[in-house]
C-alpha atoms as a PDB file:
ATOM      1  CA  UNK A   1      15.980  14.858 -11.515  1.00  0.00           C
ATOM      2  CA  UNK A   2      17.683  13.219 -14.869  1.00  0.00           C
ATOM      3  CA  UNK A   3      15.234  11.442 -16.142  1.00  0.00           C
ATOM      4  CA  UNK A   4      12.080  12.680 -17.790  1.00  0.00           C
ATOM      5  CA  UNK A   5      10.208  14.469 -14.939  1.00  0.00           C
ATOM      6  CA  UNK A   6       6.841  14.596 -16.995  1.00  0.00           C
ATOM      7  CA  UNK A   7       6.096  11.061 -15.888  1.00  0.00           C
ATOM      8  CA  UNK A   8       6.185  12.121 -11.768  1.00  0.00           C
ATOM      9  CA  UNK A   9       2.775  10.776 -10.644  1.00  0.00           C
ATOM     10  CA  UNK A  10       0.895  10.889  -7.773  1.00  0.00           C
ATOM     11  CA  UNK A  11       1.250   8.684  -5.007  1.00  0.00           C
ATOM     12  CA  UNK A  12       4.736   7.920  -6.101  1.00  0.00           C
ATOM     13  CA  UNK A  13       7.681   8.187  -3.627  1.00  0.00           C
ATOM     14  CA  UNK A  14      10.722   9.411  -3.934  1.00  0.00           C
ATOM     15  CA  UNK A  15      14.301  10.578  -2.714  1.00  0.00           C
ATOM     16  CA  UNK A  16      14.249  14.451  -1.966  1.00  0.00           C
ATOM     17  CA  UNK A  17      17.593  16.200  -1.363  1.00  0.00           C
ATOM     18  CA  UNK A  18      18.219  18.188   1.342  1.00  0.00           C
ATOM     19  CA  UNK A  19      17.934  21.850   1.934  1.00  0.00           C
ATOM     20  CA  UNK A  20      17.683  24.358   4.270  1.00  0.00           C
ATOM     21  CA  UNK A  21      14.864  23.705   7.360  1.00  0.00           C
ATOM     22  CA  UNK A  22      13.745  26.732   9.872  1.00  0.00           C
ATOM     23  CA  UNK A  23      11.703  25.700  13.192  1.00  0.00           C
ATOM     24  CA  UNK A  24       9.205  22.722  13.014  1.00  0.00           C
ATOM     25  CA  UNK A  25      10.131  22.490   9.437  1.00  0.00           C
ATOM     26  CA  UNK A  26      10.834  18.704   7.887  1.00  0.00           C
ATOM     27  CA  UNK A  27      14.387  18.044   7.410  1.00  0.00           C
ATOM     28  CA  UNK A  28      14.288  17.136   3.801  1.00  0.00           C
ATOM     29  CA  UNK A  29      17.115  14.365   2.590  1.00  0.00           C
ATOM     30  CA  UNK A  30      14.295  12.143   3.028  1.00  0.00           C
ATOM     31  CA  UNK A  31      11.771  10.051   0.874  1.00  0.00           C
ATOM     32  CA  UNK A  32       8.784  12.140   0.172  1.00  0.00           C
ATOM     33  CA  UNK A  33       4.952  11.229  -1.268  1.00  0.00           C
ATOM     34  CA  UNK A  34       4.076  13.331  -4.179  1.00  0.00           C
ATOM     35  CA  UNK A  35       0.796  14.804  -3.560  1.00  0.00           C
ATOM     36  CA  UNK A  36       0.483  17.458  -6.115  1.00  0.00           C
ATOM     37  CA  UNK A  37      -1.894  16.675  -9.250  1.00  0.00           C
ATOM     38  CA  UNK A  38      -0.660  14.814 -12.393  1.00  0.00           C
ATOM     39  CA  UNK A  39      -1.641  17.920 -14.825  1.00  0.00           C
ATOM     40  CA  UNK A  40       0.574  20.369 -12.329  1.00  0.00           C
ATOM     41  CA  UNK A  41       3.538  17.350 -12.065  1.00  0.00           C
ATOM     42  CA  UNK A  42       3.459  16.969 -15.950  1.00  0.00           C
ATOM     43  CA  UNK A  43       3.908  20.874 -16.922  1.00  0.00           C
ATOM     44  CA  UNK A  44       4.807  22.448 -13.955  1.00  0.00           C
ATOM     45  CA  UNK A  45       8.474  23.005 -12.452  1.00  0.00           C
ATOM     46  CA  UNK A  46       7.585  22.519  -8.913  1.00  0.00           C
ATOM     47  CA  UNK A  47       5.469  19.677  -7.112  1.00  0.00           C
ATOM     48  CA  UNK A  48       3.529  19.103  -3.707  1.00  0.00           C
ATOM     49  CA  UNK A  49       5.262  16.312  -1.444  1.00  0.00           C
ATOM     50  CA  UNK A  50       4.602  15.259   2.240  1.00  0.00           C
ATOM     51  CA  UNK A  51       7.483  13.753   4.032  1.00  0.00           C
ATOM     52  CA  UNK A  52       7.678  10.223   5.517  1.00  0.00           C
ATOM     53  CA  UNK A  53       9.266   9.986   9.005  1.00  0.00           C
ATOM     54  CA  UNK A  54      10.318   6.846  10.679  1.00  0.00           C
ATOM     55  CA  UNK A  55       9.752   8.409  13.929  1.00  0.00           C
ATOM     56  CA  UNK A  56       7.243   7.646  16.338  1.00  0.00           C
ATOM     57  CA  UNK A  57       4.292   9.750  16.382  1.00  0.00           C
ATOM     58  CA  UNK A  58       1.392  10.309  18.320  1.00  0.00           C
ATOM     59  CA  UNK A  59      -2.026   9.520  15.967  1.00  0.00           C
ATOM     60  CA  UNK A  60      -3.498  12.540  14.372  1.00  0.00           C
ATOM     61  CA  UNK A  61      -5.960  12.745  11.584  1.00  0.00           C
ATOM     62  CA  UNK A  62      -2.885  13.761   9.488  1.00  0.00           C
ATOM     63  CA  UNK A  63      -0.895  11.269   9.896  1.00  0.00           C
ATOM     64  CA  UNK A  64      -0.825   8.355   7.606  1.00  0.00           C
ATOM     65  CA  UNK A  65       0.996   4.951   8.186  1.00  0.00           C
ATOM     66  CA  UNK A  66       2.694   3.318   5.608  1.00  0.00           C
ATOM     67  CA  UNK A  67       4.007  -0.426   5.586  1.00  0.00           C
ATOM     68  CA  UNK A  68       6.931  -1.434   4.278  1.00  0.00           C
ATOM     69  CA  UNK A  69       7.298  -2.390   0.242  1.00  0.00           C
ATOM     70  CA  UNK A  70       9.630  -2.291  -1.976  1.00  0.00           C
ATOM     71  CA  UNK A  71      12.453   0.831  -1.278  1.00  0.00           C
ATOM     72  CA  UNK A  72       9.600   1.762   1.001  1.00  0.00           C
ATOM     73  CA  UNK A  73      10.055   1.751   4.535  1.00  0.00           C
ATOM     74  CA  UNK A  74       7.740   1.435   7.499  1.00  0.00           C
ATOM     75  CA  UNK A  75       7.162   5.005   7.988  1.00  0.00           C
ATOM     76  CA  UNK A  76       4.426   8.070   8.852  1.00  0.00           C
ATOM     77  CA  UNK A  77       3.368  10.508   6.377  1.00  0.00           C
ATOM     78  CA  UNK A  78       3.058  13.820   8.166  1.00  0.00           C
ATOM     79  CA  UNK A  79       0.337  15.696   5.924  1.00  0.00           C
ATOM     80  CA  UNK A  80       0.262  18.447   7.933  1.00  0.00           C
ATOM     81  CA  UNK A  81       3.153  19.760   6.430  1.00  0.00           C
ATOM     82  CA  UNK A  82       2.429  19.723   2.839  1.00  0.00           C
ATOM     83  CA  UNK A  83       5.690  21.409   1.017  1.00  0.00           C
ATOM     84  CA  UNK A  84       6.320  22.618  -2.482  1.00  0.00           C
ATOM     85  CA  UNK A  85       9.665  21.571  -3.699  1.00  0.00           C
ATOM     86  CA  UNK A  86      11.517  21.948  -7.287  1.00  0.00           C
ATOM     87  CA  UNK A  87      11.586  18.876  -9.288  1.00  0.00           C
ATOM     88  CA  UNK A  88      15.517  19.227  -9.628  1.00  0.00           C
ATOM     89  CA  UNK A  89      15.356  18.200  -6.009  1.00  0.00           C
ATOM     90  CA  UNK A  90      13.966  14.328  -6.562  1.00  0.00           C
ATOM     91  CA  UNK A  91      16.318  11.979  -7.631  1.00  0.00           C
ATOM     92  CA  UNK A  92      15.627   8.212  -6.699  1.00  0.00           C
ATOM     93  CA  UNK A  93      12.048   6.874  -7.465  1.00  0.00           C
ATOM     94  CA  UNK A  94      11.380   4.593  -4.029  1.00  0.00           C
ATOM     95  CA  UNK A  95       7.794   3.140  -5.478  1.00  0.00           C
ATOM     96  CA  UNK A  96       4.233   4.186  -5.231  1.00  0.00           C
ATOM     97  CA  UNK A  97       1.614   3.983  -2.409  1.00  0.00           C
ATOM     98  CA  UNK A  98      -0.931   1.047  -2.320  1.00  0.00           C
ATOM     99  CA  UNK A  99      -4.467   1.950  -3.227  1.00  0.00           C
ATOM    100  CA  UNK A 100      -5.722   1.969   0.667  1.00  0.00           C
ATOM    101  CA  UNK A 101      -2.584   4.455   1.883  1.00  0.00           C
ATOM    102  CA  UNK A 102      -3.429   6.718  -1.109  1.00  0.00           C
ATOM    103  CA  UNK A 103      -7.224   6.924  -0.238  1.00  0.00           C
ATOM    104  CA  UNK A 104      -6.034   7.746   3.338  1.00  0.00           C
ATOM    105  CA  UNK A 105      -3.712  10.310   2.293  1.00  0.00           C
ATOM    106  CA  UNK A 106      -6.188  11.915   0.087  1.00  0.00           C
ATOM    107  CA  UNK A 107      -7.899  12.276   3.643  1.00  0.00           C
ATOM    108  CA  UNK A 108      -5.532  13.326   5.421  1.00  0.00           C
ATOM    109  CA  UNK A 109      -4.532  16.218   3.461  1.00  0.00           C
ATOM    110  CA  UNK A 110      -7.977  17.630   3.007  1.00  0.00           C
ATOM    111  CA  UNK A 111      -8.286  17.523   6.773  1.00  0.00           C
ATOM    112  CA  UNK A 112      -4.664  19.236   6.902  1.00  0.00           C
ATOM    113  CA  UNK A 113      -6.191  22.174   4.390  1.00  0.00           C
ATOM    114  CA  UNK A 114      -9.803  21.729   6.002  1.00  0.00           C
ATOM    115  CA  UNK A 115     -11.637  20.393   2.810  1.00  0.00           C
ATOM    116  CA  UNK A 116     -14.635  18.541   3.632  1.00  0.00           C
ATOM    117  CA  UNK A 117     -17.342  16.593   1.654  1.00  0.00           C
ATOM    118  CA  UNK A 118     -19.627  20.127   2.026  1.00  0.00           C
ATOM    119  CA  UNK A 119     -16.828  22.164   0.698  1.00  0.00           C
ATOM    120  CA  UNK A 120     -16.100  19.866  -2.430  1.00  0.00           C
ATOM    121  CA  UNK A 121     -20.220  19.727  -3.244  1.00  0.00           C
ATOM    122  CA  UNK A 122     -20.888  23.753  -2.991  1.00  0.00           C
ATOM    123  CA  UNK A 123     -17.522  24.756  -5.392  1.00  0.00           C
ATOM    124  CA  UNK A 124     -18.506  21.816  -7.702  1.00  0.00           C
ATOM    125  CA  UNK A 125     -21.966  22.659  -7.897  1.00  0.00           C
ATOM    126  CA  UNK A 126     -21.580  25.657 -10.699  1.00  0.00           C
ATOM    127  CA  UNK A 127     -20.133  23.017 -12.375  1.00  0.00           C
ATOM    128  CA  UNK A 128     -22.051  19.553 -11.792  1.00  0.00           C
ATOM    129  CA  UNK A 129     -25.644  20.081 -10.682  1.00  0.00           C
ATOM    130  CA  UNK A 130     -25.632  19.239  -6.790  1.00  0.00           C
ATOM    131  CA  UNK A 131     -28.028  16.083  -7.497  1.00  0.00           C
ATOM    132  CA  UNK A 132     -25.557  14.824  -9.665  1.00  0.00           C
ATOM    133  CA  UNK A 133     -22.591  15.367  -7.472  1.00  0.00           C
ATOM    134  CA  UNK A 134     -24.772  13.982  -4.637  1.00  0.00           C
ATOM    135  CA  UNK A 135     -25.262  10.554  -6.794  1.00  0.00           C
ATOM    136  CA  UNK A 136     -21.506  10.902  -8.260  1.00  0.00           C
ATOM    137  CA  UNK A 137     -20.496  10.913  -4.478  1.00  0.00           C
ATOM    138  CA  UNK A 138     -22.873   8.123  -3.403  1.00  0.00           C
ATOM    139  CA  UNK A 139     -21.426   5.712  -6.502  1.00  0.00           C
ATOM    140  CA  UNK A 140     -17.743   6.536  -5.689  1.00  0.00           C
ATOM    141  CA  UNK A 141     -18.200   5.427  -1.846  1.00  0.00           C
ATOM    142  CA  UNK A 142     -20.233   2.515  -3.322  1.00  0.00           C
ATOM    143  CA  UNK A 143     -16.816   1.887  -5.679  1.00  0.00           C
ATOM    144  CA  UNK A 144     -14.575   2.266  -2.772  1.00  0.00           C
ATOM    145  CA  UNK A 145     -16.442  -0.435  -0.379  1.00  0.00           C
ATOM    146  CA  UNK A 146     -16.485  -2.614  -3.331  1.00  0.00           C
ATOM    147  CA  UNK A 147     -12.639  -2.559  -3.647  1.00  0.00           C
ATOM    148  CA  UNK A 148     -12.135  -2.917  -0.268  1.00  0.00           C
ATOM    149  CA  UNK A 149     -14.341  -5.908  -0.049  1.00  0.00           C
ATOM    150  CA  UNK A 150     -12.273  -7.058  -3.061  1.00  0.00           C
ATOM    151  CA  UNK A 151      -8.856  -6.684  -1.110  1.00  0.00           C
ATOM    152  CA  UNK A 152     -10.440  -8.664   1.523  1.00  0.00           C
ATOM    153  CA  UNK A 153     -11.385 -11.361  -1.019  1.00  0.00           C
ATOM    154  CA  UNK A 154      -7.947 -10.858  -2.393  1.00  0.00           C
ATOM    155  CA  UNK A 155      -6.138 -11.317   1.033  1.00  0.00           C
ATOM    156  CA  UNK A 156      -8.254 -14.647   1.811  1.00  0.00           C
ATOM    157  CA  UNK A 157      -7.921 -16.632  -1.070  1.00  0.00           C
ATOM    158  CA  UNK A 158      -4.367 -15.689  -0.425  1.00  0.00           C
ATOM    159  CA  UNK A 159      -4.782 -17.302   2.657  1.00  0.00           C
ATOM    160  CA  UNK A 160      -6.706 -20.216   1.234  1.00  0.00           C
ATOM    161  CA  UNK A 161      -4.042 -20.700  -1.316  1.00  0.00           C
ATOM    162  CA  UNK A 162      -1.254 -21.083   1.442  1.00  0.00           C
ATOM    163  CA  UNK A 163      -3.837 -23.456   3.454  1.00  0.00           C
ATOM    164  CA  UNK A 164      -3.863 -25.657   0.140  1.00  0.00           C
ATOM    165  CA  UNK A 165      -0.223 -25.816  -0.361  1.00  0.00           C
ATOM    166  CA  UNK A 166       0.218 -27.142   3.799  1.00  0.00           C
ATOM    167  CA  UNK A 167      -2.322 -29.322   3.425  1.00  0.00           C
ATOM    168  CA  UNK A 168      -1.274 -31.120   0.528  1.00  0.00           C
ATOM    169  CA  UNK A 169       2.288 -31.221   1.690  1.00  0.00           C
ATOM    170  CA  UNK A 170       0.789 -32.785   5.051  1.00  0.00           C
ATOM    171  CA  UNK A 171      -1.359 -35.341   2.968  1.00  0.00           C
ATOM    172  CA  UNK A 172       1.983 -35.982   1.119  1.00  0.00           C
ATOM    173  CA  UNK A 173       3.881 -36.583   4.214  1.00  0.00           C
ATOM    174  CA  UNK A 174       1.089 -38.525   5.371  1.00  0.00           C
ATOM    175  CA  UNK A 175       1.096 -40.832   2.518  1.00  0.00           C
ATOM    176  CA  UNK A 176       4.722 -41.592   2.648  1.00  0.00           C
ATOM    177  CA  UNK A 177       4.409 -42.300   5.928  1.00  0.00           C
ATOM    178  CA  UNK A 178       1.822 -44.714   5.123  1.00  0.00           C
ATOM    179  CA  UNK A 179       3.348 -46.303   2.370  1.00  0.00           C
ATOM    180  CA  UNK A 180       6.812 -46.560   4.716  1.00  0.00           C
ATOM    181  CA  UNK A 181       4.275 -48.372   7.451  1.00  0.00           C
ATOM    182  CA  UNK A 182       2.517 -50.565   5.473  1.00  0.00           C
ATOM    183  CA  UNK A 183       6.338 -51.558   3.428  1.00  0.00           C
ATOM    184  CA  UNK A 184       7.643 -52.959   6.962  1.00  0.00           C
ATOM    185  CA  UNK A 185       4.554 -54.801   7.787  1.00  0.00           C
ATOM    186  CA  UNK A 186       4.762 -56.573   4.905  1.00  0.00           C
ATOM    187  CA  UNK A 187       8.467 -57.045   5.150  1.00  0.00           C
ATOM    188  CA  UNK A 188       8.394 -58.346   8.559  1.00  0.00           C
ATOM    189  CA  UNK A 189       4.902 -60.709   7.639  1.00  0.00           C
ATOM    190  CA  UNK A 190       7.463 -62.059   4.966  1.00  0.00           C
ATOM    191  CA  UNK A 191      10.468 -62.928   7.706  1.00  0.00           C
ATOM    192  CA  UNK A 192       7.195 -64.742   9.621  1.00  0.00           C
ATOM    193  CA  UNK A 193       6.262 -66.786   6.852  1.00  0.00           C
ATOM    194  CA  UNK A 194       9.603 -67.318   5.642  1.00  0.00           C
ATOM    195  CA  UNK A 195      10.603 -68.369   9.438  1.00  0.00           C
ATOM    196  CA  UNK A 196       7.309 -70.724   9.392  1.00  0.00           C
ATOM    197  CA  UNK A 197       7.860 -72.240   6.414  1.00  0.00           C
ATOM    198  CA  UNK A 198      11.428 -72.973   7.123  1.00  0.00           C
END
């Protein structure tokens, strides 16, 4: 990578050169998710990714879809092979993963590396008080359900913004047409009168 590769985030995508695959392996030469943590992709040499296929596959807990945006294509992440590449091997920056994909690929690799909610409350509790990691746990699911319910307010005053803009181009067809009508009556209730009168 040319650039500065202390700025590689999470969630981003990018290009990944190819190299050598044995087996089941990934081809790389493909986009790739970066998965590893921003401390690690700041300072370290190396990074976590998880391929994107366009292939079909069948639905597993670690799989994640991902819709098309931007360089982005409609694709599968396949976090079942999570693989630790050098960051000489990125070179094109595709975009980043919308908030919703992330969260599900957050999932999907703790299920690939069998993490679960248990796991994360025991090794935290020498550090947090399990009460507190209890409540920390309870808020964050309360945060996420929020911003979902925000995305859905998002997506339907989208949708009430694009009803607004048809129906005031109807009302405006509407109107012409009524101004069109109500131009030839009076036109022809002129020739009338004008024929009467003459």
């Amino acid at each position: 990578m040319q650039e500065d590769d202390s700025n590689i985030k999470y969630g981003e995508v990018y290009y990944v050169l190819p190299a050598r695959a044995i087996g089941a392996e990934q081809q790389s030469g493909r986009p790739a998710v970066v998965v590893s943590n921003n401390t690690n992709n700041r300072f370290a040499p190396t990074i976590e990714i998880v391929y994107l296929t366009r292939q079909v596959k069948g639905a597993q807990p670690t799989h994640v879809e991902v819709d098309p945006s931007g360089g982005i294509q409609r694709s599968t992440l396949l976090c079942e092979q999570i693989n630790t590449v050098s960051k000489l091997r990125l070179t094109e920056r595709l975009g980043i993963l919308p908030h919703d994909t992330i969260r599900a690929l957050k999932k999907a690799c703790a299920v690939s590396i069998n993490i679960t909610a248990s796991d994360l409350a025991d090794n935290c509790s020498d550090v947090v008080p399990r009460e507190q990691y209890t409540e920390l746990a309870r808020r964050c699911k309360e945060l996420h359900q929020l911003e979902a319910m925000f995305e859905t307010l998002k997506a339907q005053n989208e949708q009430l913004a694009d009803a607004n803009i048809r129906i005031a181009a109807e009302r405006d067809v509407f109107k012409q047409l009524y101004i069109d009508t109500l131009a030839g009556l009076n036109k022809s209730t002129e020739n009338k009168l004008g024929k009467a009168l003459g």
